[in-house]
Protein backbone atom coordinates (compact mmCIF):
# COMPACT_ATOMS: atom_id res chain seq x y z
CA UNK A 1 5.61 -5.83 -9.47
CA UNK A 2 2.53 -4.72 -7.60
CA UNK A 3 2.43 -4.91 -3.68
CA UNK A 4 -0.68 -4.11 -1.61
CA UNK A 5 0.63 -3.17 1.75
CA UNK A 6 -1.58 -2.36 5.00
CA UNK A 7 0.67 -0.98 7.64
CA UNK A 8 -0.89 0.09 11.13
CA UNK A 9 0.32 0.03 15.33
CA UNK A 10 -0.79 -1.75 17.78
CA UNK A 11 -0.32 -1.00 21.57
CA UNK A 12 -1.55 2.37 22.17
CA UNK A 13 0.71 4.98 22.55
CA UNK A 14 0.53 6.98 25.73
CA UNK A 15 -0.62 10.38 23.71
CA UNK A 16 -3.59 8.32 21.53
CA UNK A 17 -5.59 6.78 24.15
CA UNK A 18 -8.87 6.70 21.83
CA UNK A 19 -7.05 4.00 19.21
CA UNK A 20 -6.76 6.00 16.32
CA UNK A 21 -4.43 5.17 13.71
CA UNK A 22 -4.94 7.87 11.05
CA UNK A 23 -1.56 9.79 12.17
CA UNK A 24 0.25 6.67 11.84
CA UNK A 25 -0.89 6.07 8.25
CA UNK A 26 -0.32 9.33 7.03
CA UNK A 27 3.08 9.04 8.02
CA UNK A 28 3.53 5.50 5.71
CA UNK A 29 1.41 7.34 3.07
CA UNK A 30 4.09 10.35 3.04
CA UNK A 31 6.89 7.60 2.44
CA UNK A 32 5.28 6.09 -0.25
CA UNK A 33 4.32 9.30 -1.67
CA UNK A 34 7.72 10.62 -1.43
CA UNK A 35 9.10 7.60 -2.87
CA UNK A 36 7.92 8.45 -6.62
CA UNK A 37 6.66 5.09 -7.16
CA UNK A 38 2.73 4.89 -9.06
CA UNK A 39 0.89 4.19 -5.89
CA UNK A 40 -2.92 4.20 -5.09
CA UNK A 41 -3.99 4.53 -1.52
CA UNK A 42 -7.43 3.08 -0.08
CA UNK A 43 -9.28 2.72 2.90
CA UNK A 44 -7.76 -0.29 3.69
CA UNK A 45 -4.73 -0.77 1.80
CA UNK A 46 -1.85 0.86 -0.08
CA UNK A 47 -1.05 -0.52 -3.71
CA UNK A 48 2.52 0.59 -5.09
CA UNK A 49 3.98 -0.72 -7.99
CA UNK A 50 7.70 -1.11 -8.92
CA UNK A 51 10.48 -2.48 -11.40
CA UNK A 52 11.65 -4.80 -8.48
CA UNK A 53 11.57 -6.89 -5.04
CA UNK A 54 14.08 -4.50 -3.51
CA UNK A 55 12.99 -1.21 -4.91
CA UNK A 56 9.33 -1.73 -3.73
CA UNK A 57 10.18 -3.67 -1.00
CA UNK A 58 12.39 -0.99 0.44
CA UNK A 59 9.35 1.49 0.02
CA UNK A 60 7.05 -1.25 2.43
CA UNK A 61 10.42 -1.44 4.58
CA UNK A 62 10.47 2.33 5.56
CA UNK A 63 6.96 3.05 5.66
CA UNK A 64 6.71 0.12 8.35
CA UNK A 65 9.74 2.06 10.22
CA UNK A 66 7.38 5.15 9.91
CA UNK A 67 4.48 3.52 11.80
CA UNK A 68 7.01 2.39 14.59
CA UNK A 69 6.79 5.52 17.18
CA UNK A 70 3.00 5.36 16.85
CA UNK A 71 2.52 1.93 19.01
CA UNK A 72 4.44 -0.29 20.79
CA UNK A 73 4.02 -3.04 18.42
CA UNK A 74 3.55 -2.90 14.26
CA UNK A 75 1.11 -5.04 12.22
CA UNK A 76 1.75 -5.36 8.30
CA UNK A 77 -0.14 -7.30 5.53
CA UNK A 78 1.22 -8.04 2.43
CA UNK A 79 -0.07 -9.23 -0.88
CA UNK A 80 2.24 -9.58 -4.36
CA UNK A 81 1.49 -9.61 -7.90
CA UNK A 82 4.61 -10.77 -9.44
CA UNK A 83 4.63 -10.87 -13.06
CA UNK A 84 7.96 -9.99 -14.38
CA UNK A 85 8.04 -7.63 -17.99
CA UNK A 86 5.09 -5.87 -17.26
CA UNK A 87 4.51 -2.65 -15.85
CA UNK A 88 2.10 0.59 -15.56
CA UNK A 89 -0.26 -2.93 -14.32
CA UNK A 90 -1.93 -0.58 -11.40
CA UNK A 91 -4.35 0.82 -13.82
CA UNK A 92 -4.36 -1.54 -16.44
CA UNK A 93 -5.23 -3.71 -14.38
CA UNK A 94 -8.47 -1.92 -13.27
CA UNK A 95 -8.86 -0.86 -17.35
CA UNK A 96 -8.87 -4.84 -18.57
CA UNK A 97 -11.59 -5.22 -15.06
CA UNK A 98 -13.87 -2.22 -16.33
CA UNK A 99 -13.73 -3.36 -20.19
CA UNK A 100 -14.55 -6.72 -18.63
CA UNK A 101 -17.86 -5.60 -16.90
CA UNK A 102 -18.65 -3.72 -20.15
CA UNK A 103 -18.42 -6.12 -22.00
CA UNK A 104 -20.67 -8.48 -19.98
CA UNK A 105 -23.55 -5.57 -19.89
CA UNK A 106 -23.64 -5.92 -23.65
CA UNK A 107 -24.35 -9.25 -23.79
């Protein structure tokens, strides 16, 4: 199962008056980081990539909970690719995309 998970406070804190939310992502990154899962961070988004709902769904759970002090309110997006009997599908995914443009420039 692959989620891609954007996490981020709203509300500004009292101590961030300038809007920044960099602190508050680090602190989900750690979490996911920490969780051992195959994960792939972006600019935007987080992509992590588990055996189940409640494994990576727990992972989404407590990095939201790490946001929390940051803001006085918590935004979270969530997108799912679940395909059930695959797995290692962060790269591959990217590896069947790349073969696919190759493939294309040969024609």
């Amino acid at each position: 199962m692959l989620i891609a998970f954007s996490v981020a406070p709203s509300g500004a804190a009292a101590d961030n008056p300038d809007g920044s939310v960099h602190d508050a992502v680090a602190a989900a990154v750690k979490v996911v980081r920490e969780s051992g899962l195959p994960h792939r961070t972006t600019s935007m988004f987080t992509e992590l990539e588990g055996p189940d709902w409640d494994t990576v769904m727990g992972v989404v759970k407590r990095a939201t909970e790490a946001v929390m002090p940051f803001g006085s309110r918590v935004s979270l997006m969530i997108k799912a690719d679940i395909r059930p009997g695959y797995s290692g599908e962060l790269d591959a995914k990217i590896e069947r995309l790349e073969a696919a443009i190759e493939g294309a420039d040969s024609q």
